[in-house]
Protein backbone atom coordinates (compact mmCIF):
# COMPACT_ATOMS: atom_id res chain seq x y z
CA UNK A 1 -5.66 13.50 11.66
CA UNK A 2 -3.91 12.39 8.81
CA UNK A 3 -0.79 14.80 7.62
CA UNK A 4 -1.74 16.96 4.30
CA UNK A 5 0.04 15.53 1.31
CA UNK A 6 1.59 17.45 -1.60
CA UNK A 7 0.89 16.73 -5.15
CA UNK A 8 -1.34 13.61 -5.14
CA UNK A 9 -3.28 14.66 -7.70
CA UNK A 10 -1.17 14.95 -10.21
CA UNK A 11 1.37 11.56 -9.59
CA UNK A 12 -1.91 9.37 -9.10
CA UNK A 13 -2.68 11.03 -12.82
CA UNK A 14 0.91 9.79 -13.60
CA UNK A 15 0.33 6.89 -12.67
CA UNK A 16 -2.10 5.40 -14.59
CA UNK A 17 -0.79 6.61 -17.89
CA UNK A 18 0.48 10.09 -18.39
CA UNK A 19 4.10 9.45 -17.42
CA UNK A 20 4.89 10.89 -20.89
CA UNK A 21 3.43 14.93 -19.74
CA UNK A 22 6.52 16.82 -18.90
CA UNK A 23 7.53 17.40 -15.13
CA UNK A 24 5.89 20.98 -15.47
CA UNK A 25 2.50 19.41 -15.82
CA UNK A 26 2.72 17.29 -12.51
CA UNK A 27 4.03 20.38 -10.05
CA UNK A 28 3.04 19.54 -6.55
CA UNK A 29 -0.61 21.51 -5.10
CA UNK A 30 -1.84 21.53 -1.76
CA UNK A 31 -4.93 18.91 -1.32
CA UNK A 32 -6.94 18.03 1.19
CA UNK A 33 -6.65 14.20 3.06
CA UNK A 34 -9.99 13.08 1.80
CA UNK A 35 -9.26 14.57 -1.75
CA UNK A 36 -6.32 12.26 -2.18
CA UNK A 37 -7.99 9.31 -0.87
CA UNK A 38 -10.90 9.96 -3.74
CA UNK A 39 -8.64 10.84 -6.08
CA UNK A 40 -6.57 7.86 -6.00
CA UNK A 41 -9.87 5.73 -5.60
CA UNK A 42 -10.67 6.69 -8.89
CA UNK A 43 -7.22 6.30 -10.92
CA UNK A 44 -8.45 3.34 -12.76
CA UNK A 45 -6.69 0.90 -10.65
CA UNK A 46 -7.94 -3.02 -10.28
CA UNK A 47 -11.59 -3.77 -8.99
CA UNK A 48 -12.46 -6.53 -7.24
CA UNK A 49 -16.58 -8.12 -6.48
CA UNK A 50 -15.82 -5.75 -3.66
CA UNK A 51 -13.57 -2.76 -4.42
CA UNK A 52 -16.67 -0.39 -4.49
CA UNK A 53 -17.78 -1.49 -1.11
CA UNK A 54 -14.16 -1.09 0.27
CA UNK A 55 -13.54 2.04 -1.19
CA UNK A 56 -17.32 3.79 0.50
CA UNK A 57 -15.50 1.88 3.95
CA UNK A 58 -12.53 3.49 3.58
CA UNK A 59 -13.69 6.78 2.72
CA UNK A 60 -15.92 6.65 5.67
CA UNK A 61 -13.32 5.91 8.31
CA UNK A 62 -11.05 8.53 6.69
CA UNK A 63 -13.93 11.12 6.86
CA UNK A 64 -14.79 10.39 10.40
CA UNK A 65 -10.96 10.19 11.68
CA UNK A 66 -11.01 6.72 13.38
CA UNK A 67 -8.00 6.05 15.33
CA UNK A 68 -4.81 4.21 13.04
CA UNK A 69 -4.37 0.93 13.89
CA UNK A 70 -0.57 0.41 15.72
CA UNK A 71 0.58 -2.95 13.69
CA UNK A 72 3.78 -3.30 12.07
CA UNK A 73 4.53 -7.09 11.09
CA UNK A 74 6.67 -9.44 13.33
CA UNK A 75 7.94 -10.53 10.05
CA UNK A 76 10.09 -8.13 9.76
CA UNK A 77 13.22 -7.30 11.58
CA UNK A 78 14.39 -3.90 11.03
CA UNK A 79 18.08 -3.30 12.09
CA UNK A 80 18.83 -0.04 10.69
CA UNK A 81 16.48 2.47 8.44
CA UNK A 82 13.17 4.16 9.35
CA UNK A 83 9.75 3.12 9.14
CA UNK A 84 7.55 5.66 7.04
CA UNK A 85 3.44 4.70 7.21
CA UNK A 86 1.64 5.29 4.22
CA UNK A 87 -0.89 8.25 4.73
CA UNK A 88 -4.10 6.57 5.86
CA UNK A 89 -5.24 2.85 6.60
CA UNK A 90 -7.32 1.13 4.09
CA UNK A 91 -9.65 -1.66 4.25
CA UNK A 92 -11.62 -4.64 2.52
CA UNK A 93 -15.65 -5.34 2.96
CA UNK A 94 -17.21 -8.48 3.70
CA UNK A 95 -14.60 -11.08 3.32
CA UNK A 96 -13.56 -12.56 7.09
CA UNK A 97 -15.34 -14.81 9.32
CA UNK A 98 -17.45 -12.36 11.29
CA UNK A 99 -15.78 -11.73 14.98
CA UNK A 100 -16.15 -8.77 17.59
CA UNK A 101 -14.71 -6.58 15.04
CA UNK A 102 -16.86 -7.10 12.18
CA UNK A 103 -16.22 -8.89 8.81
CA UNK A 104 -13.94 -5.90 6.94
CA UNK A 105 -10.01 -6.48 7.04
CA UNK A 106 -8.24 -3.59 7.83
CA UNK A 107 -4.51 -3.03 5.44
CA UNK A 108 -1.44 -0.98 6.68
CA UNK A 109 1.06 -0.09 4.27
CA UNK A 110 4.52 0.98 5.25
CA UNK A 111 7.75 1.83 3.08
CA UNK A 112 11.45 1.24 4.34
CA UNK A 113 14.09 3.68 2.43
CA UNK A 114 17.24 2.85 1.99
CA UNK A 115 19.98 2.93 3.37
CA UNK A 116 18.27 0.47 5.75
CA UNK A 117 18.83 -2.96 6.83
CA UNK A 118 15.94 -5.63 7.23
CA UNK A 119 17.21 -9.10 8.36
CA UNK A 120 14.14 -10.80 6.90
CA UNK A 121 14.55 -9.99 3.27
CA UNK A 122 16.74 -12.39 1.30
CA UNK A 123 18.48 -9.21 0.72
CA UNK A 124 18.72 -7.62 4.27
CA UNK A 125 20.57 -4.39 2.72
CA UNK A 126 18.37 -1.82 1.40
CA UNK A 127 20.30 0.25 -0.52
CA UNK A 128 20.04 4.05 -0.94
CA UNK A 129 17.08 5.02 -4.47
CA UNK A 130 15.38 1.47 -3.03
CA UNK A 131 11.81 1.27 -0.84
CA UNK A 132 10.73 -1.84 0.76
CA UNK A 133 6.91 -1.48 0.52
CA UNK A 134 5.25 -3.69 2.46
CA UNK A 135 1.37 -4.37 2.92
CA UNK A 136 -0.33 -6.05 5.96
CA UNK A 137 -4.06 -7.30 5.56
CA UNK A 138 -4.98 -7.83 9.10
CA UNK A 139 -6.74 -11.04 9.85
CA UNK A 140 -6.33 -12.86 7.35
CA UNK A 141 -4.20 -16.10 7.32
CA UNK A 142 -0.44 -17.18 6.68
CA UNK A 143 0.54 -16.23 2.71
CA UNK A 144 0.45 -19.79 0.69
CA UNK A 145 3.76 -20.62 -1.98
CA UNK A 146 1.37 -22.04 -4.11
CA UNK A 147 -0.77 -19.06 -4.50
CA UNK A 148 0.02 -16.02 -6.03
CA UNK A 149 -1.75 -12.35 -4.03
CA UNK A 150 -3.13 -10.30 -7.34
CA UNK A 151 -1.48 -7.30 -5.17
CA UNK A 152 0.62 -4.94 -6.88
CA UNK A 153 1.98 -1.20 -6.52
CA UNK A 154 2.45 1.57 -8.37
CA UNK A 155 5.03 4.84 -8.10
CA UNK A 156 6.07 7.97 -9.21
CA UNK A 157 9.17 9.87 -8.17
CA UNK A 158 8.07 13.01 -8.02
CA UNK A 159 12.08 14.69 -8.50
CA UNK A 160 12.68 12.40 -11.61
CA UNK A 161 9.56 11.38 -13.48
CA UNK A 162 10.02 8.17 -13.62
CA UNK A 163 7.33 5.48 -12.66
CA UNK A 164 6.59 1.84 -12.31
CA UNK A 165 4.49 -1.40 -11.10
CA UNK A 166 6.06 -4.34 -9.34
CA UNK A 167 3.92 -7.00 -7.71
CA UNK A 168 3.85 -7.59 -4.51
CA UNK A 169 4.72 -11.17 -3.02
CA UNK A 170 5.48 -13.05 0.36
CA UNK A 171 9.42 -12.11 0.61
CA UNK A 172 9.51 -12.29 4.30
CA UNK A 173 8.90 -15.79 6.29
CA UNK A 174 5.18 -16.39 6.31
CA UNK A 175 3.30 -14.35 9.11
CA UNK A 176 -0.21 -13.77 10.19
CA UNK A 177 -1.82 -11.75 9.40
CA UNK A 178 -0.32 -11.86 5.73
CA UNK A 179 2.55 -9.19 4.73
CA UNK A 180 3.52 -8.97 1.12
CA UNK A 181 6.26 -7.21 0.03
CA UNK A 182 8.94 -5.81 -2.85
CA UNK A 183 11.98 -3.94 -2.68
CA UNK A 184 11.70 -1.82 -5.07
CA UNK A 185 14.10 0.63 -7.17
CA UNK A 186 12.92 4.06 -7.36
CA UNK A 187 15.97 6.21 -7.29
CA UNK A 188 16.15 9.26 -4.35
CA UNK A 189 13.76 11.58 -4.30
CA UNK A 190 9.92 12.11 -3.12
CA UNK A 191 8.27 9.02 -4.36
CA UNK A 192 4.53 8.77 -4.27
CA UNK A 193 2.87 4.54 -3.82
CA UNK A 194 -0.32 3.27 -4.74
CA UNK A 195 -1.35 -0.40 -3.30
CA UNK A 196 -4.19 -1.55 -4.89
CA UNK A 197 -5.66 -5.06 -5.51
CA UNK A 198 -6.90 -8.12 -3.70
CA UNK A 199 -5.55 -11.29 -1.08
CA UNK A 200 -6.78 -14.67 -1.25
CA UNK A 201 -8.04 -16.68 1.41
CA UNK A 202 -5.92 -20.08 1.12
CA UNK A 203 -7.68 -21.44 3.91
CA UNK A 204 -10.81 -24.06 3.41
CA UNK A 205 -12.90 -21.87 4.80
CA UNK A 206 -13.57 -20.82 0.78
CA UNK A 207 -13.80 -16.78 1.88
CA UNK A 208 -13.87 -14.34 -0.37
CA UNK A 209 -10.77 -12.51 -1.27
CA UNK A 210 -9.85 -9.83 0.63
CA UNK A 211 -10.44 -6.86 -2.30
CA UNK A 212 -8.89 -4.05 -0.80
CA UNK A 213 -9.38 0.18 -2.11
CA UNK A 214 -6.30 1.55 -2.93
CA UNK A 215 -3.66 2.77 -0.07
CA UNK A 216 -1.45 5.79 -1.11
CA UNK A 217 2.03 6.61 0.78
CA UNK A 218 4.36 9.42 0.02
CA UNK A 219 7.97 8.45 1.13
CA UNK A 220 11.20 10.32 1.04
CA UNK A 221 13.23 8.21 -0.68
C-alpha cells in the first residue's frame, strides 16, 4: 500500500500559485493516498489529448493497489546517495503499440538527495539542498537531441517556502525506456515534487505522445 503522506494538500495548493500565503497557511494534515493523488490531479497542471484518460487510469490502479513496478534506469549509476521513489506510479492512456501489456505506459519517478554521487550526470556530485528528479516512461523509445519532452516539475520545500519549476530533459546518456532528468536546487528540508506533462514518440511510428497524470514525491532533502 502506498505510505500516507503529510501535507499534500496544501504544497500542491502552493504550487500552482499561492507561494505568497504565509507558512502558517500550508501546515502539514494527515491525508489519505488516494486524496493526494486527486488532489494533485486537479492543481491545474498541463493537459494533454489524453491527461483525463490517464488521470481515471491512474486513479484506478491506485484505488485497487496494483503491485509497483521494480524499474530504476540503467542510465544511471549511483555511487553514493539514496534512492527515494515518489509515492505512487503513474501512467499514460492509449499511446504505445499495443503488446501483452496493453497500450498505457507506465512512469516511475524517483529523487536522489544530496550529498550523493551519480556518475552519469555531467555533474556526478549532488550536493547537499540539491534533488536529482528523474522520470522513466516505460516503453517508450531512446530520448531524441532534436526534440524537446514538454515534461516539467514542480516543488515546494515545505521547511522554507520556497518553490519552483525546472524542465525536465535527457541529462543522462540516452536509455530505453526514456529517463529525463534535472538536478535541481531546493535547499534542505521536506520538499514536496509534482511531474506532470507529456513524452514524444520520436520514432516513425507517428504515436501519440505519451500524456502522462501528474506523479507526486515527497523527499527529504
Amino acid at each position: 500500500m502506498i505510505r500516507r503522506i503529510v501535507g499534500i494538500a496544501a504544497s500542491v495548493g502552493v504550487l500552482v500559485g499561492l507561494g505568497s500565503q504565509a507558512p502558517a497557511a500550508a501546515q502539514p494534515v494527515q491525508v489519505s493516498d488516494l486524496t493526494a493523488v486527486r488532489t494533485a490531479f486537479g492543481a491545474g497542471l498541463p493537459v494533454g489529448t489524453l491527461t483525463a484518460q490517464s488521470v481515471l487510469e491512474t486513479l484506478g490502479r491506485v484505488a485497487s493497489g496494483v503491485p509497483r513496478t521494480n524499474y530504476f534506469p540503467r542510465s544511471a549509476h549511483l555511487v553514493e546517495g539514496v534512492v527515494q521513489p515518489f509515492l505512487y506510479e503513474t501512467s499514460a492512456s492509449d499511446c504505445l503499440q499495443p503488446n501483452a501489456l496493453g497500450d498505457d505506459s507506465i512512469g516511475i519517478a524517483h529523487a536522489i538527495a544530496g550529498p550523493a554521487v551519480d556518475t552519469s550526470l555531467p555533474t556526478p556530485v549532488i550536493a547537499p539542498g540539491t534533488v536529482n528528479v528523474l522520470f522513466s516512461a516505460l516503453n517508450t523509445s531512446m530520448s531524441s537531441p532534436n526534440r524537446v519532452d514538454p515534461m516539467s516539475v514542480s516543488w515546494l520545500n515545505l521547511n522554507t517556502m520556497r518553490t519552483g519549476t525546472a524542465p525536465l530533459v535527457q541529462e543522462r546518456p540516452a536509455d530505453s525506456p526514456r529517463t529525463l532528468s534535472n538536478t535541481i536546487e531546493t535547499g534542505r528540508g521536506t520538499v514536496v515534487f509534482v511531474i506532470s506533462g507529456s513524452v514524444l514518440d520520436n520514432t516513425s511510428r507517428d504515436l501519440p505522445a505519451c500524456d502522462f497524470a501528474p506523479v507526486v514525491g515527497v523527499v527529504n532533502a
